[in-house]
C-alpha atoms as a PDB file:
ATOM      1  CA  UNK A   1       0.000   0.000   0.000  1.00  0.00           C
ATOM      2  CA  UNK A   2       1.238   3.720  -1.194  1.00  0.00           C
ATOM      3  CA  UNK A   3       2.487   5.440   2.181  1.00  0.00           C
ATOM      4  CA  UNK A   4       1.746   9.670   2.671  1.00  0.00           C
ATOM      5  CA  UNK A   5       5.580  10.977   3.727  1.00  0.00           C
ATOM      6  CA  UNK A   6       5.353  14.105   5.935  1.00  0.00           C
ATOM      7  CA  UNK A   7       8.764  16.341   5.447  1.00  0.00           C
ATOM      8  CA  UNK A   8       9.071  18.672   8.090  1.00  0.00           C
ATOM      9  CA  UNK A   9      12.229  20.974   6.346  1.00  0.00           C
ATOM     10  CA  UNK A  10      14.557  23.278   7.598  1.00  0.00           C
ATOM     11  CA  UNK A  11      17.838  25.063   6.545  1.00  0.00           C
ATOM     12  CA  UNK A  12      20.251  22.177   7.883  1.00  0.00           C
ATOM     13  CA  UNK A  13      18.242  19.326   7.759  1.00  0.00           C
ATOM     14  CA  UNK A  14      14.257  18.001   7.343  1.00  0.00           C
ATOM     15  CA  UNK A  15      12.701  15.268   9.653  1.00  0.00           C
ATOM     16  CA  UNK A  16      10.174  12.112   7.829  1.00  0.00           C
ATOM     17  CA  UNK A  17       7.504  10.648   8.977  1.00  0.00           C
ATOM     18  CA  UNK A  18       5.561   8.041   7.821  1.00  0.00           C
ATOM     19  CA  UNK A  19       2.931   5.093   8.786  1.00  0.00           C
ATOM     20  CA  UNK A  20       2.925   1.515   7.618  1.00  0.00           C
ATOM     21  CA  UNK A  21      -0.229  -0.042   7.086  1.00  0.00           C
ATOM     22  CA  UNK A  22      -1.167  -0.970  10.778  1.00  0.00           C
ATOM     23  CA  UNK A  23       1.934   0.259  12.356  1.00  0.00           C
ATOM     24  CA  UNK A  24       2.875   2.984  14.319  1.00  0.00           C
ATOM     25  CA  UNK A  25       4.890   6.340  12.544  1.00  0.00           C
ATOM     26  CA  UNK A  26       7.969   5.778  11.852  1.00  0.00           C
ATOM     27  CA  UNK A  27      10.789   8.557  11.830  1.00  0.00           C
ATOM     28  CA  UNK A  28      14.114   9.394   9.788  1.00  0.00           C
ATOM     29  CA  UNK A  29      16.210  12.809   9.937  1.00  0.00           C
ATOM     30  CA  UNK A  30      18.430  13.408   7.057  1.00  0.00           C
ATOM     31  CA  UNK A  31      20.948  16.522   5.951  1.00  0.00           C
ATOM     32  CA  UNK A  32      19.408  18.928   3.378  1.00  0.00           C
ATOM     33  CA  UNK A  33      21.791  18.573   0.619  1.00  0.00           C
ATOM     34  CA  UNK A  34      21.917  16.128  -2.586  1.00  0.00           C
ATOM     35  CA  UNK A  35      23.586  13.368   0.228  1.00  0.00           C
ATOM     36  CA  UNK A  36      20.287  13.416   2.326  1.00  0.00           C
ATOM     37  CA  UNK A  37      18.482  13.539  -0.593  1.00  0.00           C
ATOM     38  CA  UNK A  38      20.077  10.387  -2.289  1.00  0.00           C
ATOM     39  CA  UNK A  39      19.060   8.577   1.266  1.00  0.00           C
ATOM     40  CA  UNK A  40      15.916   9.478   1.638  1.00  0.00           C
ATOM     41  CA  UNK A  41      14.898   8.247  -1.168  1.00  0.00           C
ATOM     42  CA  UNK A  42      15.528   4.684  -0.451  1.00  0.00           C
ATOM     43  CA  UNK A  43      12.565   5.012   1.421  1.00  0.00           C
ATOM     44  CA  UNK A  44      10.011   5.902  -1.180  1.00  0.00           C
ATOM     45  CA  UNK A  45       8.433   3.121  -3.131  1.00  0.00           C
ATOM     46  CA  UNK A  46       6.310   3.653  -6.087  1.00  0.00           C
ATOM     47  CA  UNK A  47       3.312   5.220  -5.555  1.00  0.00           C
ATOM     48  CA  UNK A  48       4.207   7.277  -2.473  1.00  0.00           C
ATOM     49  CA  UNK A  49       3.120  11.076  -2.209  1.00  0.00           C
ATOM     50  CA  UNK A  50       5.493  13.007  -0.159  1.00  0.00           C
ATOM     51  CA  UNK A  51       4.375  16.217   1.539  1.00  0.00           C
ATOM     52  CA  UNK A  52       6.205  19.416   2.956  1.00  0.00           C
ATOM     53  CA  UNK A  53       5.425  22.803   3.630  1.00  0.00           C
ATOM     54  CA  UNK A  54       6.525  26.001   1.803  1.00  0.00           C
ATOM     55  CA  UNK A  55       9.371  27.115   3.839  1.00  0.00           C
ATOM     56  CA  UNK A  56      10.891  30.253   2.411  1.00  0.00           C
ATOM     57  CA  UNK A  57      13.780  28.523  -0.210  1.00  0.00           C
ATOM     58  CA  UNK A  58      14.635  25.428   1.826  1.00  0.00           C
ATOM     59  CA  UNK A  59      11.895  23.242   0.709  1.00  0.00           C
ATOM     60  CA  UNK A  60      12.702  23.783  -3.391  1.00  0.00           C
ATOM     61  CA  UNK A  61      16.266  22.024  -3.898  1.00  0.00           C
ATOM     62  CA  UNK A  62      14.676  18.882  -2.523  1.00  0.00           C
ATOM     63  CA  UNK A  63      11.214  19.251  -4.048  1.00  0.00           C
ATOM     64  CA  UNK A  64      12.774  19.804  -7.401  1.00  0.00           C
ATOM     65  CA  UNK A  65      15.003  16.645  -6.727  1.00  0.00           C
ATOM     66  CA  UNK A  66      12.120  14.518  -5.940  1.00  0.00           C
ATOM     67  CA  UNK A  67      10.083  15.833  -8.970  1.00  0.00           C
ATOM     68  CA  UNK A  68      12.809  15.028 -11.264  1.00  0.00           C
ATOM     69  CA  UNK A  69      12.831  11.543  -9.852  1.00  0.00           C
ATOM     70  CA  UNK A  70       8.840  11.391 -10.438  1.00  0.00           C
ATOM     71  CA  UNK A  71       7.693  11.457  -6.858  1.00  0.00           C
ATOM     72  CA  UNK A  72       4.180  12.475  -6.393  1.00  0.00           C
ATOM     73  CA  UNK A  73       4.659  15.841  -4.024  1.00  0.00           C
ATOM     74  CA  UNK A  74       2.641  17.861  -3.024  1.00  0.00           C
ATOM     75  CA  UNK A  75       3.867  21.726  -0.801  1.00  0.00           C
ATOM     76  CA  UNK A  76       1.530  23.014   0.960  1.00  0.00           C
ATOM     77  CA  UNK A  77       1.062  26.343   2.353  1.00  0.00           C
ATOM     78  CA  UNK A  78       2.248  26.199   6.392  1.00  0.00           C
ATOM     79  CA  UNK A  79      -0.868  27.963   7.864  1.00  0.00           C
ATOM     80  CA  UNK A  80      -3.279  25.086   6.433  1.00  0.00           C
ATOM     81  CA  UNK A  81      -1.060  22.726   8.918  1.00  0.00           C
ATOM     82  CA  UNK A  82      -1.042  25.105  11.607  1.00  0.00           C
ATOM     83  CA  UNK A  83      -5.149  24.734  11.410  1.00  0.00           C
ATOM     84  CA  UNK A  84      -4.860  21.660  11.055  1.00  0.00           C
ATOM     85  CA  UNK A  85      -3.025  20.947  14.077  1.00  0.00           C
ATOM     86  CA  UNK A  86      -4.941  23.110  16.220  1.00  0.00           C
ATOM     87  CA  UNK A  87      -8.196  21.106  15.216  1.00  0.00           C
ATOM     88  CA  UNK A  88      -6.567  18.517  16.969  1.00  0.00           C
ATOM     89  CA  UNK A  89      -5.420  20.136  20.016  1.00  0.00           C
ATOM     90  CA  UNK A  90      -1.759  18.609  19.352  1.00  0.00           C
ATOM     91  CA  UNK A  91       0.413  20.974  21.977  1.00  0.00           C
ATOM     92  CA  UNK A  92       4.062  19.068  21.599  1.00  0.00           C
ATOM     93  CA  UNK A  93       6.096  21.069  18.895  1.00  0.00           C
ATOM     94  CA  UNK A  94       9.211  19.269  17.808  1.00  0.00           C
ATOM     95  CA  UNK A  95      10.683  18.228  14.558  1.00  0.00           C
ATOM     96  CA  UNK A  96       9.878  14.784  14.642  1.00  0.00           C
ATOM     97  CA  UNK A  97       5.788  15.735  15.266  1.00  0.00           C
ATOM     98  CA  UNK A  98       5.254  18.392  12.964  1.00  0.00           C
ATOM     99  CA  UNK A  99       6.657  15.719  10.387  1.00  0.00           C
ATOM    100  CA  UNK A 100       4.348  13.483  11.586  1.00  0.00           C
ATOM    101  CA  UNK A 101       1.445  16.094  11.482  1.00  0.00           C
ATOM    102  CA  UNK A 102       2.535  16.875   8.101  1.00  0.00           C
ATOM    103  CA  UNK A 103       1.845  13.466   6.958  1.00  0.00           C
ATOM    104  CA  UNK A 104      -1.661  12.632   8.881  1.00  0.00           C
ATOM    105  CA  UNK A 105      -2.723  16.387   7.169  1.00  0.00           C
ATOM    106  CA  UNK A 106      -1.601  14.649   3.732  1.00  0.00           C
ATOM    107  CA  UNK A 107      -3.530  11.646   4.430  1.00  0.00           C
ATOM    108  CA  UNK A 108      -6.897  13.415   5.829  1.00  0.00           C
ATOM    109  CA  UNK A 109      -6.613  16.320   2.948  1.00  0.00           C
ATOM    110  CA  UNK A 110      -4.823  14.545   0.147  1.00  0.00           C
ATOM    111  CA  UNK A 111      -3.424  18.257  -1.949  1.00  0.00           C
ATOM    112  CA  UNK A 112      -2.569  18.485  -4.859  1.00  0.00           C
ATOM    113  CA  UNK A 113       0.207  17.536  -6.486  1.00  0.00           C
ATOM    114  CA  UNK A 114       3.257  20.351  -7.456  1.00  0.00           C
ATOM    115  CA  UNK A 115       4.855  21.277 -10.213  1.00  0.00           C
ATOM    116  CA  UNK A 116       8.063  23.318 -10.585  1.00  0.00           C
ATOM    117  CA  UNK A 117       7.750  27.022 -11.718  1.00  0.00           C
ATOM    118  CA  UNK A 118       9.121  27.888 -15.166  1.00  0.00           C
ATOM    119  CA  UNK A 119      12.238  28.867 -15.479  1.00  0.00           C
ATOM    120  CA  UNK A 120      11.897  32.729 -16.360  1.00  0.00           C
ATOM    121  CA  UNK A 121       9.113  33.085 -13.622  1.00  0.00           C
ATOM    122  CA  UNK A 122      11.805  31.289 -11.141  1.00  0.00           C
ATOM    123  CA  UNK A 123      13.958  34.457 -12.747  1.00  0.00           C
ATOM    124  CA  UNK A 124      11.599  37.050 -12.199  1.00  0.00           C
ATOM    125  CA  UNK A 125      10.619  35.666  -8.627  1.00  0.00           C
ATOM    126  CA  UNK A 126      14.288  36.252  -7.750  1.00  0.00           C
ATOM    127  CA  UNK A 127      14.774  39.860  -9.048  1.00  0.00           C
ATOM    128  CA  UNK A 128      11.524  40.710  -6.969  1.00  0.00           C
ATOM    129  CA  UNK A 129      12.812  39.234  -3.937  1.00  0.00           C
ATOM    130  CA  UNK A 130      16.369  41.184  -4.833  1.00  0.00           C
ATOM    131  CA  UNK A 131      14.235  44.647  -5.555  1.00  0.00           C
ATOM    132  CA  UNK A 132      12.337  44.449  -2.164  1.00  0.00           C
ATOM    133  CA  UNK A 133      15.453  43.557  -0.180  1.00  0.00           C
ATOM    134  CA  UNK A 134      17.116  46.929  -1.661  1.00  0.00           C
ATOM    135  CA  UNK A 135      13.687  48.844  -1.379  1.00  0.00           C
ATOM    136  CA  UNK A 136      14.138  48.131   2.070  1.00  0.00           C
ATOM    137  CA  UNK A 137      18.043  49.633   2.568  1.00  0.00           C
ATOM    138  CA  UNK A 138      16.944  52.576   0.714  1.00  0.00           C
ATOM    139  CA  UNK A 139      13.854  53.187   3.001  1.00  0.00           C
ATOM    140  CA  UNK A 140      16.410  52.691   6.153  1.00  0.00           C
ATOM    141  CA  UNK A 141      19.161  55.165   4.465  1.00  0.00           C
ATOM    142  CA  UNK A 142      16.063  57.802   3.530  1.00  0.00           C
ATOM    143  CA  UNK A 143      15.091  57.615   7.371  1.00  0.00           C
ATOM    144  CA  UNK A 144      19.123  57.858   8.701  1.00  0.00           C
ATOM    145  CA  UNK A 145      19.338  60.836   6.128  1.00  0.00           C
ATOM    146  CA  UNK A 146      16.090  62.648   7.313  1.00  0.00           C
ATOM    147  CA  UNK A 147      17.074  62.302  11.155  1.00  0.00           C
ATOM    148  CA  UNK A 148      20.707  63.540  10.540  1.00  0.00           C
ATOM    149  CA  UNK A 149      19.805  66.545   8.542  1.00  0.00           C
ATOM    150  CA  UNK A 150      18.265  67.590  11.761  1.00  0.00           C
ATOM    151  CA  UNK A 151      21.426  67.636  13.677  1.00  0.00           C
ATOM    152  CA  UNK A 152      22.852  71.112  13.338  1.00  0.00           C
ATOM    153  CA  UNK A 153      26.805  70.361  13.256  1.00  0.00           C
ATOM    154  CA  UNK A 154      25.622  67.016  10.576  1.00  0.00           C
ATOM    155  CA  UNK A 155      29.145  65.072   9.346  1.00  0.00           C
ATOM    156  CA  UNK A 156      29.147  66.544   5.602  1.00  0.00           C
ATOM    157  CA  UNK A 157      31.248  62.983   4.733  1.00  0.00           C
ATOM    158  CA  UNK A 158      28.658  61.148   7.012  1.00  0.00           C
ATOM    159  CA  UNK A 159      25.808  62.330   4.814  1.00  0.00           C
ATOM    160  CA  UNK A 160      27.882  62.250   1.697  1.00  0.00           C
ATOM    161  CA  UNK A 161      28.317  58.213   1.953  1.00  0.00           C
ATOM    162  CA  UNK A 162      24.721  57.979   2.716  1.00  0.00           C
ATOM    163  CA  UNK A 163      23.578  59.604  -0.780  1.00  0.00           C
ATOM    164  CA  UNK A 164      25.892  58.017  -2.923  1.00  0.00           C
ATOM    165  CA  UNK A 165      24.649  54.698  -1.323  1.00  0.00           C
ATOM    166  CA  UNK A 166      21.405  56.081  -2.094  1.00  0.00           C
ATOM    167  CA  UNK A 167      22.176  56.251  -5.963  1.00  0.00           C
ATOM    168  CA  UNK A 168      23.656  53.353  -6.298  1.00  0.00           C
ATOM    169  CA  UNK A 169      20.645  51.394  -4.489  1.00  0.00           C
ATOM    170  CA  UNK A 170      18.302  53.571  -6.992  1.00  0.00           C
ATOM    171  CA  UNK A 171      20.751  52.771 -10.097  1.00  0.00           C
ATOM    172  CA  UNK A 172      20.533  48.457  -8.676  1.00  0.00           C
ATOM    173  CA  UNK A 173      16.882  48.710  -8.184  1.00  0.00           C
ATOM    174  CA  UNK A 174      16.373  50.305 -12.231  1.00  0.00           C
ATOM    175  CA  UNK A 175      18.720  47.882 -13.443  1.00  0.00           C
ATOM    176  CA  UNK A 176      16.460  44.702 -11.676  1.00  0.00           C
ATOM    177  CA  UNK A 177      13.096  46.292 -12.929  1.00  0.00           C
ATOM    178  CA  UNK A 178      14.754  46.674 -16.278  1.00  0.00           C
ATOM    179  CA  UNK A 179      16.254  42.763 -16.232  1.00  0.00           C
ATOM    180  CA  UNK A 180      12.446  41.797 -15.633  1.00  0.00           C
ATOM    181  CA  UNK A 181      10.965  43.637 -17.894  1.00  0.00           C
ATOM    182  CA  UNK A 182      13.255  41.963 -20.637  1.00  0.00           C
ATOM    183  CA  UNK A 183      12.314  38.775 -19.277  1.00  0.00           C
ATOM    184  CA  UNK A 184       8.508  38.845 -19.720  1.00  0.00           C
ATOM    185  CA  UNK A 185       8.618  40.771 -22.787  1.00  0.00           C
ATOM    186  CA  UNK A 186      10.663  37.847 -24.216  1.00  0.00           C
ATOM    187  CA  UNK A 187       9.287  34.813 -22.932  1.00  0.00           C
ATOM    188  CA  UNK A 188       5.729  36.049 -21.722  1.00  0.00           C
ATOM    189  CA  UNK A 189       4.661  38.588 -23.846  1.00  0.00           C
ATOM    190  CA  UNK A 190       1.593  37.397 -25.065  1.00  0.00           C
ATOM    191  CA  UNK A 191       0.399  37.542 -21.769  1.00  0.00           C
ATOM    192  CA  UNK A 192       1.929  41.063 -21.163  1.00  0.00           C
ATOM    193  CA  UNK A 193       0.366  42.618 -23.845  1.00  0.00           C
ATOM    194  CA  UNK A 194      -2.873  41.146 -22.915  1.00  0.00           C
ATOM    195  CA  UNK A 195      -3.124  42.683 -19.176  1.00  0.00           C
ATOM    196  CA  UNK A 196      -1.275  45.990 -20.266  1.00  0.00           C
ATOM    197  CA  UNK A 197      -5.323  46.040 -22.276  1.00  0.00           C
ATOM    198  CA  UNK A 198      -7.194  46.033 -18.512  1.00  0.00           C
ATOM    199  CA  UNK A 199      -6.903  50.574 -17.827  1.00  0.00           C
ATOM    200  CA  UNK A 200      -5.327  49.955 -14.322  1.00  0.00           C
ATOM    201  CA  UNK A 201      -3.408  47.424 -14.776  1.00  0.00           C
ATOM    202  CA  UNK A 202       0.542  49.128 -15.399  1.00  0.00           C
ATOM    203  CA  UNK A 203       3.956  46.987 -16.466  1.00  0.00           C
ATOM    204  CA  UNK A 204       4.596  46.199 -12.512  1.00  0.00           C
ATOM    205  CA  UNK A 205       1.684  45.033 -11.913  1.00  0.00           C
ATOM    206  CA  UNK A 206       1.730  42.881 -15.039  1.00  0.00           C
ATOM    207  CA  UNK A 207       4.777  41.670 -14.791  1.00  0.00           C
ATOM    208  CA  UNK A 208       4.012  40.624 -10.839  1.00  0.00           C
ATOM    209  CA  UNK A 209       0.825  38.781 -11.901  1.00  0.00           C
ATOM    210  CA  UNK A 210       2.928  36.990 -14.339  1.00  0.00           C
ATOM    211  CA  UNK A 211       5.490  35.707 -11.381  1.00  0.00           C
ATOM    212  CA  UNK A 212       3.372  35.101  -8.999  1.00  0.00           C
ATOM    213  CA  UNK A 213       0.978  33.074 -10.886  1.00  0.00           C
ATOM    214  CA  UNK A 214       3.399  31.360 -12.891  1.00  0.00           C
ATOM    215  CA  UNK A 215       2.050  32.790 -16.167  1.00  0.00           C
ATOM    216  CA  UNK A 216      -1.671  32.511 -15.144  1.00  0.00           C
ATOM    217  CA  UNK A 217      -0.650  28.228 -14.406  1.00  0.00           C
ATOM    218  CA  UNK A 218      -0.496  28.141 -10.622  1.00  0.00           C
ATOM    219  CA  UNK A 219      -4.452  28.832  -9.946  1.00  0.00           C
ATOM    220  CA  UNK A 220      -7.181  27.300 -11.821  1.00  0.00           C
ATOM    221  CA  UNK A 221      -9.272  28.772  -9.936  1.00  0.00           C
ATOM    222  CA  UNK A 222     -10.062  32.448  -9.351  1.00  0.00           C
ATOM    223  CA  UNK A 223     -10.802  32.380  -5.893  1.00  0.00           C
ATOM    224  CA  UNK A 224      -7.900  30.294  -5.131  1.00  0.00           C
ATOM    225  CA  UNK A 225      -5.976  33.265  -6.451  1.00  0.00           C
ATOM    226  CA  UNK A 226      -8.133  35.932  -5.168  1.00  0.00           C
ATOM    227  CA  UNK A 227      -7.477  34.345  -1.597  1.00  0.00           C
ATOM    228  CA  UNK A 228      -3.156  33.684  -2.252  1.00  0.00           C
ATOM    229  CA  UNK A 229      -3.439  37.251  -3.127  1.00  0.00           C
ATOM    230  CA  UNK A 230      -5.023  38.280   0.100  1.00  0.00           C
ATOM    231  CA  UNK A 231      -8.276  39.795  -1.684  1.00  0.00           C
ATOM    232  CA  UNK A 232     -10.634  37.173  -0.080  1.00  0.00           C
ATOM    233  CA  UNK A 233     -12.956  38.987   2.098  1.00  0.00           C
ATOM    234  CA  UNK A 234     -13.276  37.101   5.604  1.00  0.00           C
ATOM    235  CA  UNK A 235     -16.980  36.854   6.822  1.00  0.00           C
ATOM    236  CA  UNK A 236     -17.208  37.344  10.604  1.00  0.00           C
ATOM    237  CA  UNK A 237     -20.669  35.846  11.676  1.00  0.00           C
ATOM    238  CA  UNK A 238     -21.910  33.417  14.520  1.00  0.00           C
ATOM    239  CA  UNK A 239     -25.660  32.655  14.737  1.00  0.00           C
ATOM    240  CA  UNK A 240     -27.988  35.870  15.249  1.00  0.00           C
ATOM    241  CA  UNK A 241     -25.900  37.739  17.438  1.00  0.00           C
ATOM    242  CA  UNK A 242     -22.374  37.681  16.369  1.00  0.00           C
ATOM    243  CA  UNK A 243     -21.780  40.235  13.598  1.00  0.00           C
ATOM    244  CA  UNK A 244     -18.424  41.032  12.601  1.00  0.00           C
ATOM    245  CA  UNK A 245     -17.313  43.514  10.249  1.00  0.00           C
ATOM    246  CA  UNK A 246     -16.153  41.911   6.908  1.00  0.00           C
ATOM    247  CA  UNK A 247     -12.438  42.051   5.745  1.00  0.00           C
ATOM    248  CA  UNK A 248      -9.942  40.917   3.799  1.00  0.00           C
ATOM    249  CA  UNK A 249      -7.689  38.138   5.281  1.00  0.00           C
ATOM    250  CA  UNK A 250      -4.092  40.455   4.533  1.00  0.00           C
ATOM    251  CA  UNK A 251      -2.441  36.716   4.673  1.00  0.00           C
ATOM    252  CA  UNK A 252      -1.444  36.715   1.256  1.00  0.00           C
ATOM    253  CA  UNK A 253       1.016  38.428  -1.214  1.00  0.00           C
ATOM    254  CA  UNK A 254       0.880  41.806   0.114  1.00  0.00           C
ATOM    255  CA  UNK A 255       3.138  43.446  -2.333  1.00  0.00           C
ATOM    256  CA  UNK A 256       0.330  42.177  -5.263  1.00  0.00           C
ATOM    257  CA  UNK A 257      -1.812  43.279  -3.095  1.00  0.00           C
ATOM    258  CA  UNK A 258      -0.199  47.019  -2.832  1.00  0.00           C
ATOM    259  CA  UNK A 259       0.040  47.587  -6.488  1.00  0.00           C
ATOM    260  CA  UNK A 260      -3.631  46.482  -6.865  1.00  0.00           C
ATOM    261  CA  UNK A 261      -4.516  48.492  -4.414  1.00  0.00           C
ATOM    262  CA  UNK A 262      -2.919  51.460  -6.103  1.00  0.00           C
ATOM    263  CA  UNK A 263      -4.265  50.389  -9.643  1.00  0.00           C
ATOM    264  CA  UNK A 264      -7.815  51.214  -8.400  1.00  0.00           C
ATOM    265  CA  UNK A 265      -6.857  55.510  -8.754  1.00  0.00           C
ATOM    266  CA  UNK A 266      -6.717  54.799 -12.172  1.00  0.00           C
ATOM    267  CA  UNK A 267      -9.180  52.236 -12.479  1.00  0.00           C
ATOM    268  CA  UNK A 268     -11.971  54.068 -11.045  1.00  0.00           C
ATOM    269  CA  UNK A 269     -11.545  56.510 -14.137  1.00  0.00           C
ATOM    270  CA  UNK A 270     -11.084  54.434 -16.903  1.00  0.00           C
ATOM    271  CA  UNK A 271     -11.989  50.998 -16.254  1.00  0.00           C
ATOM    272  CA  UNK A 272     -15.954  50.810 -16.943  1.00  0.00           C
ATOM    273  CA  UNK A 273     -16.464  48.003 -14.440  1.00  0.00           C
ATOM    274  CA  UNK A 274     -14.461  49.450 -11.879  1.00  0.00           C
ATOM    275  CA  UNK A 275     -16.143  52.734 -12.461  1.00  0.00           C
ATOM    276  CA  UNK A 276     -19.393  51.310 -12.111  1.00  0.00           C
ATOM    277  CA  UNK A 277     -18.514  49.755  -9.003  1.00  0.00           C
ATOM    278  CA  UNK A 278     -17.011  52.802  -7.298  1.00  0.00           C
ATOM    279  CA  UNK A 279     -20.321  54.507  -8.153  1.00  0.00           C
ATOM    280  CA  UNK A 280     -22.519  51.836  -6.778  1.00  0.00           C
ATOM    281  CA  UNK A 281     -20.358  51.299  -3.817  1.00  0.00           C
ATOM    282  CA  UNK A 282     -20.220  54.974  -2.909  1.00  0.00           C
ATOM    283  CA  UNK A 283     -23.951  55.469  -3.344  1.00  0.00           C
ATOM    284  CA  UNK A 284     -23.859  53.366  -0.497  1.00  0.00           C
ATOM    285  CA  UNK A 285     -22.097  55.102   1.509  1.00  0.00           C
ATOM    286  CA  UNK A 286     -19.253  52.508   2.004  1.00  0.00           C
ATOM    287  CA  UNK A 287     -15.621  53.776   2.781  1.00  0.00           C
ATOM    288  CA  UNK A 288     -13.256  54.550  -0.032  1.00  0.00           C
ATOM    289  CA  UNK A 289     -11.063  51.991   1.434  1.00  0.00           C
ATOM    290  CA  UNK A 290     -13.359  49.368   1.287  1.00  0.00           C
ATOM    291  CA  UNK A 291     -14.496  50.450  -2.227  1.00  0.00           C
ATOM    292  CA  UNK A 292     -10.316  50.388  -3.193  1.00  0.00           C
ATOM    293  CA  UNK A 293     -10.063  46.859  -1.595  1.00  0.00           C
ATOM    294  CA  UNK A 294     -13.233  45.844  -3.912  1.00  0.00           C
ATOM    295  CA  UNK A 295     -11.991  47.374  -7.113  1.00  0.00           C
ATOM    296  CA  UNK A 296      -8.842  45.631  -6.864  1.00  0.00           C
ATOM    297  CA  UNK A 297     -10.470  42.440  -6.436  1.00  0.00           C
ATOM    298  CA  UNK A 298     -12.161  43.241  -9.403  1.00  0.00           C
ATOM    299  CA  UNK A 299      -9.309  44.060 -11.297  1.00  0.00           C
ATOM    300  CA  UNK A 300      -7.609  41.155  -9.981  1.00  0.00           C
ATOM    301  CA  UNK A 301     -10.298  38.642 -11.293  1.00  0.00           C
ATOM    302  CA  UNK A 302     -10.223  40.402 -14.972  1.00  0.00           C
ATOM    303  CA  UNK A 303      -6.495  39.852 -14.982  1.00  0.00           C
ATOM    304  CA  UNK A 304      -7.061  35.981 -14.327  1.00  0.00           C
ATOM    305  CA  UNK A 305      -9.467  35.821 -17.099  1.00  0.00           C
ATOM    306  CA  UNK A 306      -7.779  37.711 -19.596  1.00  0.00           C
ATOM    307  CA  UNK A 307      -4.204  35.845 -18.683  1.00  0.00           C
ATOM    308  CA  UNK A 308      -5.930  32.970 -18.596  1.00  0.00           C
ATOM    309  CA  UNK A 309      -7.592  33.265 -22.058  1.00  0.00           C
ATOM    310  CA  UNK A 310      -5.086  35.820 -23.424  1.00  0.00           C
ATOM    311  CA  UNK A 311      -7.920  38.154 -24.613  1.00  0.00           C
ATOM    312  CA  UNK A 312      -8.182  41.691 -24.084  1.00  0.00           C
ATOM    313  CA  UNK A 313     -10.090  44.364 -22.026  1.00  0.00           C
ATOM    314  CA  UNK A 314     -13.767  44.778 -23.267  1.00  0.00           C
ATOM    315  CA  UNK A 315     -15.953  47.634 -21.953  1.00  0.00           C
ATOM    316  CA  UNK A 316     -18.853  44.767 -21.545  1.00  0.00           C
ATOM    317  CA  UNK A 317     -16.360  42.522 -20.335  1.00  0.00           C
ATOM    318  CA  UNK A 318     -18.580  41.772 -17.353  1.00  0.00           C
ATOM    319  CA  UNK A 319     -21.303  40.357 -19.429  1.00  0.00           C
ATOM    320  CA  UNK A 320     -18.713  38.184 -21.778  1.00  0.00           C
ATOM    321  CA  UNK A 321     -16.490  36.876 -18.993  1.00  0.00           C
ATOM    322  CA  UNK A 322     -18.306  34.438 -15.876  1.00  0.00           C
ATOM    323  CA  UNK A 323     -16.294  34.298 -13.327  1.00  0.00           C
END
């Protein structure tokens, strides 16, 4: 009988866990690097489904080893095991058990199998990570400038290192964009050209939908994405006298999210159906937050369509298009 491997996975090392038919888990540890890999995979017959969590990089060099072997796999996000857990009231927190929760979750929820990212998506993923780190040391050196230029007697050479680093973070971070924009205009540009069509929807923004979806692959679903994304409004509601306020869950890609978010100033100009909505919404008296949050959701589910199907923007896209 196929056995469900839980792979609890850290920087070092990752911890298996398994159950024979009838018998109790059993437990390995092995050294994350292609020496571990090699013995751990004595272990897995045909017909196995091995199961980790997404955990930042350290889960992909074995995950892509185990794919090219043609292991069933399946990564799953880390808070759906954290739930999972919880349901169960499990309070011991080692290695060893979170493998072995990681295996009873792939048992009881049997997800769906992975498949690697392309290789340009992989490459755009990786200049976004670069372009946020940088983002970040420029936001730090903007704050160090703004509190010394307080200071009356300010070091002239102190401040003078702290712009040039300033360029040359600015001059990195228009290189990266550049280097990605090559990169989907060469490999994805049918699918660039076709969101560029949706008014709201700028290069950036394109070009993150592209990575983070891996070229409209990852989701098949739009709600799926809609929730990855963080867009998913959260109902709050218990019987007749618990009523929350609705939001949305913010435990997604919040960077997406951002640049949606700031799509909507345009969108609520020129894009009819976000137009529309911004009307109706505000005839209602709702926030303009809440109306931004909804517009981008909206904007969000014409870019799945439209990279999905590789059309382009109608004005009565909303009657063409079911989502």
């Amino acid at each position: 009988m196929c056995k469900v491997i839980g792979i609890d996975i850290s920087k070092a090392s990752f911890d298996v866990s398994f159950q024979e038919k009838g018998e109790k888990f059993s437990f390995f540890k092995f050294e994350n690097k292609a020496q571990g890999f090699k013995k751990f995979s004595n272990l897995i017959e045909e017909g196995d489904h091995c199961i980790m969590e997404a955990t930042g990089p350290y889960y992909l060099s074995l995950a892509h080893y185990l794919f090219e072997k043609g292991v069933k796999i399946s990564v799953v996000n880390p808070l759906q095991v954290k739930h999972f857990v919880r349901m169960r009231m499990v309070k011991a927190k080692t290695d060893k058990k979170d493998a072995q929760m990681i295996a009873m979750y792939g048992q009881s929820e049997q997800p769906g199998l992975w498949h690697p990212d392309e290789k340009y998506v992989t490459q755009l993923q990786q200049n976004h990570t670069a372009i946020e780190g940088l983002q970040k040391q420029l936001t730090m050196l903007n704050n160090q400038l703004e509190a010394f230029s307080q200071i009356p007697d300010a070091d002239k050479e102190v401040m003078k290192a702290l712009k040039s680093l300033q360029k040359t973070i600015r001059l990195k971070i228009a290189t990266l964009e550049k280097r990605m924009l090559e990169i989907v205009k060469k490999h994805y540009g049918a699918t660039f050209s076709s969101l560029n069509t949706i008014p709201g929807i700028g290069p950036k923004t394109a070009i993150m939908l592209i990575a983070i979806t891996n070229n409209f692959k990852k989701f098949n679903d739009i709600k799926k994405l809609s929730a990855y994304v963080g867009l998913a409004p959260r109902v709050y509601e218990s019987g007749s006298s618990v009523k929350g306020k609705g939001h949305v869950t913010k435990m997604g890609n919040k960077y997406l999210r951002k640049l949606l978010y700031m799509c909507t100033w345009t969108a609520k100009k020129y894009n009819a159906q976000c137009k529309q909505m911004h009307e109706r919404l505000s005839a209602k008296g709702k926030p303009e937050k809440v109306i931004k949050i909804a517009m981008a959701n909206k904007l969000l589910r014409q870019a799945f369509a439209i990279g999905t199907n590789l059309g382009q923007y109608e004005k009565n896209y909303q009657k063409i298009l079911v989502f």
